[in-house]
N, C-alpha and C. Protein backbone atom coordinates (compact mmCIF):
# COMPACT_ATOMS: atom_id res chain seq x y z
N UNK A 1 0.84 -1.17 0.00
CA UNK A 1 0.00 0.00 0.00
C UNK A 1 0.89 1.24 0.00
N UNK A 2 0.84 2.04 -0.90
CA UNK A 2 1.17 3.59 -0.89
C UNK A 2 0.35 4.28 -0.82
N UNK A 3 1.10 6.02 0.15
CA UNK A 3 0.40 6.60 0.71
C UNK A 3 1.14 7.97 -0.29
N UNK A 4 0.15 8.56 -1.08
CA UNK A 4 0.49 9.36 -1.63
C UNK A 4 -0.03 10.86 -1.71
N UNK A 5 1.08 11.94 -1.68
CA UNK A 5 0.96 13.14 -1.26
C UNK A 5 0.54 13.85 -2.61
N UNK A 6 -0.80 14.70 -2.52
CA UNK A 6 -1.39 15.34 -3.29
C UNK A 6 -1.68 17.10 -2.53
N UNK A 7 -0.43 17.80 -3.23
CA UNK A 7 -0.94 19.32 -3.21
C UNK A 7 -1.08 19.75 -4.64
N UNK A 8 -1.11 21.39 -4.25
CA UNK A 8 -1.71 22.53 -4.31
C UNK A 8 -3.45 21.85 -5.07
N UNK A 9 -4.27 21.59 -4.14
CA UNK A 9 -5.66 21.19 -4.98
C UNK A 9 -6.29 22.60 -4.43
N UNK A 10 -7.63 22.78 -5.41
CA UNK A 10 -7.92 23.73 -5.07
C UNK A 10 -9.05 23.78 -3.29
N UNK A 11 -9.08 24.76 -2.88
CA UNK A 11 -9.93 24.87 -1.54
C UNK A 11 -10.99 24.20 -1.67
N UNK A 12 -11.63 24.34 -2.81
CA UNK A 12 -12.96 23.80 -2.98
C UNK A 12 -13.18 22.07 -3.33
N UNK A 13 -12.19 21.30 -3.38
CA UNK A 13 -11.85 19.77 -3.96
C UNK A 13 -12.30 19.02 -3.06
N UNK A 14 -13.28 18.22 -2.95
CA UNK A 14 -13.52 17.27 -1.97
C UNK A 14 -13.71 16.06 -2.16
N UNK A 15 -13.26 14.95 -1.30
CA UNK A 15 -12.77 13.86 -1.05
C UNK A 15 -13.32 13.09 -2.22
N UNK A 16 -15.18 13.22 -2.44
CA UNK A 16 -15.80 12.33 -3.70
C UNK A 16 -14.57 12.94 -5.20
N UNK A 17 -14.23 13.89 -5.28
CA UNK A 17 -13.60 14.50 -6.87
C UNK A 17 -12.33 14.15 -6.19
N UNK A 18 -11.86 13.99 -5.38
CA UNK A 18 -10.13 13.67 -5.39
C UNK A 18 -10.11 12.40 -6.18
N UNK A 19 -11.22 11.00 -4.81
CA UNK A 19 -11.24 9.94 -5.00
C UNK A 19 -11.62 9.54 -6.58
N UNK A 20 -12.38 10.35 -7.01
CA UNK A 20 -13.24 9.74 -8.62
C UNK A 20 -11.94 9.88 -9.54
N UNK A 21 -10.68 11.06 -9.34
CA UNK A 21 -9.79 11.53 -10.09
C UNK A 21 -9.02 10.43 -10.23
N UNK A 22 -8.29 9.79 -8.79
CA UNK A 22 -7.83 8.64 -8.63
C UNK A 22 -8.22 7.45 -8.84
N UNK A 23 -9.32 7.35 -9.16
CA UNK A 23 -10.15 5.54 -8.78
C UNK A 23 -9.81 5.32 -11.05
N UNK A 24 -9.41 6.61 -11.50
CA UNK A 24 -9.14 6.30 -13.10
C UNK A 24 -8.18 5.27 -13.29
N UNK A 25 -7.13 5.17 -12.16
CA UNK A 25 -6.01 4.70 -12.00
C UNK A 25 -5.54 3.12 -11.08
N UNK A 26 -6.97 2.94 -10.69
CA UNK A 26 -7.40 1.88 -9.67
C UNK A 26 -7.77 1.85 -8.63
N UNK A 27 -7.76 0.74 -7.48
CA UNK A 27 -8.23 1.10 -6.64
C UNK A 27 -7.92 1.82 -5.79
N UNK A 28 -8.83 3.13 -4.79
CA UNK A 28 -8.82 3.92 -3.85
C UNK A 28 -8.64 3.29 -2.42
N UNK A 29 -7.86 3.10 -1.89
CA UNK A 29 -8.22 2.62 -0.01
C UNK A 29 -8.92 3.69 0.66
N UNK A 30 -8.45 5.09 0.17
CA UNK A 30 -8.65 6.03 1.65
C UNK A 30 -8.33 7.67 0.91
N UNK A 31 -9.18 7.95 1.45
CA UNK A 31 -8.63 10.15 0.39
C UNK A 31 -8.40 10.70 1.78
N UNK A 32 -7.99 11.47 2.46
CA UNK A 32 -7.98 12.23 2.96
C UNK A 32 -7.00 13.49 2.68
N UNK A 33 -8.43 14.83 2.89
CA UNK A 33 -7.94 16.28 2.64
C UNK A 33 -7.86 17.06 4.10
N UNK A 34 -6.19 17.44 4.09
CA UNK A 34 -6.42 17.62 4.86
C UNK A 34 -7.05 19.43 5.50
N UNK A 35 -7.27 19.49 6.95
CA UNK A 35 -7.83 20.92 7.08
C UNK A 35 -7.51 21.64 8.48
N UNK A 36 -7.47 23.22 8.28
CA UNK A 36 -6.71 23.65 9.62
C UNK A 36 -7.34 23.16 10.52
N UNK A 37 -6.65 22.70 12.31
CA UNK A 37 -6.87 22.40 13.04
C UNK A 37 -7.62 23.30 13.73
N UNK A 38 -7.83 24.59 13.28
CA UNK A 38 -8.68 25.77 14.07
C UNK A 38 -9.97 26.27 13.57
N UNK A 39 -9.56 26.14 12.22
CA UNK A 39 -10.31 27.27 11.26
C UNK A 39 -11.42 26.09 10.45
N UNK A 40 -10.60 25.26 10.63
CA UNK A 40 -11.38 23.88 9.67
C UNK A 40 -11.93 24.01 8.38
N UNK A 41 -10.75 24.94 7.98
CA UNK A 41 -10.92 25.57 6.12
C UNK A 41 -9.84 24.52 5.59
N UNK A 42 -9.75 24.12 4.59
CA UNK A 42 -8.64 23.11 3.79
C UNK A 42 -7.80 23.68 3.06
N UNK A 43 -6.62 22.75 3.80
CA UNK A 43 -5.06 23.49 3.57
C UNK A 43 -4.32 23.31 2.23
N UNK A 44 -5.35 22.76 1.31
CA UNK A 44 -5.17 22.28 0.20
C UNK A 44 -3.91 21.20 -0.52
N UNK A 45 -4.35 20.14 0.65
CA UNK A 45 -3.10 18.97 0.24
C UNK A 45 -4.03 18.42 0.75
N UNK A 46 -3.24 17.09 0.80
CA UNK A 46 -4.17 15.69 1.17
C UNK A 46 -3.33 14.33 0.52
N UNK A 47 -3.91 13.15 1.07
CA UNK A 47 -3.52 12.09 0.82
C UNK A 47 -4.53 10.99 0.12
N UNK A 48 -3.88 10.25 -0.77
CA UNK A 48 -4.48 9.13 -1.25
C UNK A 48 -3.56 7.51 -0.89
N UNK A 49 -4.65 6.48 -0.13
CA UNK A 49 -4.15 5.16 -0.50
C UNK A 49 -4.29 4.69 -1.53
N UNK A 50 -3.30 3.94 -1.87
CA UNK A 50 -3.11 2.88 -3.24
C UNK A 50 -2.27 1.80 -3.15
N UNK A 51 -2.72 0.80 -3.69
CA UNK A 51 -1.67 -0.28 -3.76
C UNK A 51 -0.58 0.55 -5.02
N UNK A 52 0.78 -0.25 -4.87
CA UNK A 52 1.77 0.56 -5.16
C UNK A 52 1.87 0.35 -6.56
N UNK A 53 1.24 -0.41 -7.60
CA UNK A 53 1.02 -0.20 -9.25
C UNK A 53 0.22 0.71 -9.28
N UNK A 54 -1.07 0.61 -8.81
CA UNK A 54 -1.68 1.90 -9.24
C UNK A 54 -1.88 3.01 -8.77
N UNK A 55 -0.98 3.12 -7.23
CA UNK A 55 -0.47 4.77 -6.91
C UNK A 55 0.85 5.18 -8.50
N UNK A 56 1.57 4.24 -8.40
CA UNK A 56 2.74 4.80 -9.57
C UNK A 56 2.05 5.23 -10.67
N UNK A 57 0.82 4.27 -10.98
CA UNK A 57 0.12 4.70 -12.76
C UNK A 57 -0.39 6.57 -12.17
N UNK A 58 -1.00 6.50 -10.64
CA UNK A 58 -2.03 7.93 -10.96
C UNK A 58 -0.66 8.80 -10.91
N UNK A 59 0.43 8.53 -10.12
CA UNK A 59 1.66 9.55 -10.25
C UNK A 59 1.92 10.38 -11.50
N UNK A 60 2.19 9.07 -12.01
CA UNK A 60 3.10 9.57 -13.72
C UNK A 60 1.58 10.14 -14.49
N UNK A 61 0.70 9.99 -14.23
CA UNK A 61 -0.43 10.29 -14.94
C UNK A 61 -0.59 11.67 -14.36
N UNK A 62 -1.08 11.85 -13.39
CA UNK A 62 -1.71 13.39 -12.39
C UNK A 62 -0.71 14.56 -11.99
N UNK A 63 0.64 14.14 -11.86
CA UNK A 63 1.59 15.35 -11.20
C UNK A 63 1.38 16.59 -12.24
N UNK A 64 1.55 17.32 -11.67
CA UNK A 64 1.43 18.45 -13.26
C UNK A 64 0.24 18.62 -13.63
N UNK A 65 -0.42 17.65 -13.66
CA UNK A 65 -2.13 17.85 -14.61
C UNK A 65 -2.97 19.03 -13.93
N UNK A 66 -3.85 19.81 -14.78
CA UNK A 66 -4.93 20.69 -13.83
C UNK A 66 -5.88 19.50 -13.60
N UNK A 67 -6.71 20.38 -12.20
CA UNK A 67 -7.33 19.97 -11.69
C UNK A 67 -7.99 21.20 -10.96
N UNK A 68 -9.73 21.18 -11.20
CA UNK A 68 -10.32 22.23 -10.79
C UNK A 68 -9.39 23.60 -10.89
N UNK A 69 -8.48 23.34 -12.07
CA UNK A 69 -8.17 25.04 -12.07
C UNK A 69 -6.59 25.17 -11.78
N UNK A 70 -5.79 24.17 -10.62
CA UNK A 70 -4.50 24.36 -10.18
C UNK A 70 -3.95 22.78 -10.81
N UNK A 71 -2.59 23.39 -10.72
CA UNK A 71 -1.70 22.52 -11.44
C UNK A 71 -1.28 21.39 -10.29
N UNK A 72 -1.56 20.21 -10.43
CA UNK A 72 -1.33 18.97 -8.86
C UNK A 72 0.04 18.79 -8.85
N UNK A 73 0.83 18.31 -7.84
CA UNK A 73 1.94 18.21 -7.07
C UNK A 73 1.41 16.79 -6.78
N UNK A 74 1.81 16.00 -7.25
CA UNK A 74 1.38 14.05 -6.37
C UNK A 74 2.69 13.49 -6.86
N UNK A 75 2.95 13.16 -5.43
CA UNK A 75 4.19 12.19 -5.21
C UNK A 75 4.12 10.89 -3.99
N UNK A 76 4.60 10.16 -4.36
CA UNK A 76 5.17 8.90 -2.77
C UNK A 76 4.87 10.55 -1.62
N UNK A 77 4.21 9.88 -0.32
CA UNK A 77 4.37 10.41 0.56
C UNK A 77 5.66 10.76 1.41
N UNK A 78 6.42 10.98 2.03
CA UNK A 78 7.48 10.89 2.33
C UNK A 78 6.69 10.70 4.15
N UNK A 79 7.61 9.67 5.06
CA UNK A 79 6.84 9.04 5.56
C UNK A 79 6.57 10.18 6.93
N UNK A 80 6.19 10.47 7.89
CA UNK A 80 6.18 11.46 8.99
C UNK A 80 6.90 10.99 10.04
N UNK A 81 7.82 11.78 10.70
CA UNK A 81 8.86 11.55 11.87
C UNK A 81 7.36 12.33 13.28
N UNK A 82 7.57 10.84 14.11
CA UNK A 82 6.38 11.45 15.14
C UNK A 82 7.21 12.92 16.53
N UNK A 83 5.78 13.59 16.59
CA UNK A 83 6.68 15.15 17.20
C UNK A 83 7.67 14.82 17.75
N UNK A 84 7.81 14.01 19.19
CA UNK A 84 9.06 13.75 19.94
C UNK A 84 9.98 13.76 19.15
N UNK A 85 10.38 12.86 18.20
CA UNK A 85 11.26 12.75 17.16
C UNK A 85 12.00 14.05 16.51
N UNK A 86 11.15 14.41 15.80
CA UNK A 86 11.46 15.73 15.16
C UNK A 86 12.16 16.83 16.44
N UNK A 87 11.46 16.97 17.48
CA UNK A 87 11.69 17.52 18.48
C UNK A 87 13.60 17.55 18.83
N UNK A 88 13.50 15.94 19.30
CA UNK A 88 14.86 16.08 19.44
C UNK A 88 15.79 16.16 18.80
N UNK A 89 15.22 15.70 17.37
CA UNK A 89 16.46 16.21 16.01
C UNK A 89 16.66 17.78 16.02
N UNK A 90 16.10 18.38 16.46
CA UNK A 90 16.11 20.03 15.88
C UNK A 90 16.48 20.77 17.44
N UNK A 91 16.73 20.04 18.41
CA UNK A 91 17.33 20.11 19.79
C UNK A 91 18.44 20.69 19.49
C-alpha cells in the first residue's frame, strides 16, 4: 500500500472528486484532505491510499495535470517523523 501526497488542490476539492480523479487509476483505499486544526478551512493537500502499481500509474499520470483550475503536485508520501522525534532532532 502507498500513501500518496497530493498538493496545491484547489480549496474547494472534496474527497468524492479527489477519490473519482484517482479511482481512473485503480483502486482507492482512503482520500484524505487535509484541514486547519482551528479554522477547519482546507489546507489544500491531502492524501491518497493505493496499492503501489496503481499509486505509480495515478503519479506519472496526475503530477502536473490541472485539476479544478491548479496545477497537482502528487508524489510517494514521504513518511512522517512522530513530534518527539522531530523535536529532538532540531534540539
Amino acid at each position: 500500500m502507498e500513501s500518496i501526497f497530493v498538493g496545491n488542490l484547489a480549496f474547494r476539492a472534496s474527497n468524492n472528486a479527489v477519490r473519482e480523479l484517482f479511482e481512473k487509476y485503480g483502486e482507492v483505499h482512503a482520500v484524505r484532505l487535509m484541514t486547519d486544526r482551528v479554522t477547519r478551512k482546507p489546507r489544500g493537500f491531502g492524501f491518497v491510499e493505493m496499492n503501489h502499481r496503481d499509486a505509480m500509474k495515478a503519479i506519472n499520470a496526475l503530477h502536473g495535470e490541472d485539476f479544478q483550475g491548479r496545477e497537482l503536485k502528487v508524489n510517494i508520501a514521504n513518511e512522517r517523523k512522530p513530534r518527539e522525534e522531530m523535536h529532538t532532532a532540531n534540539s
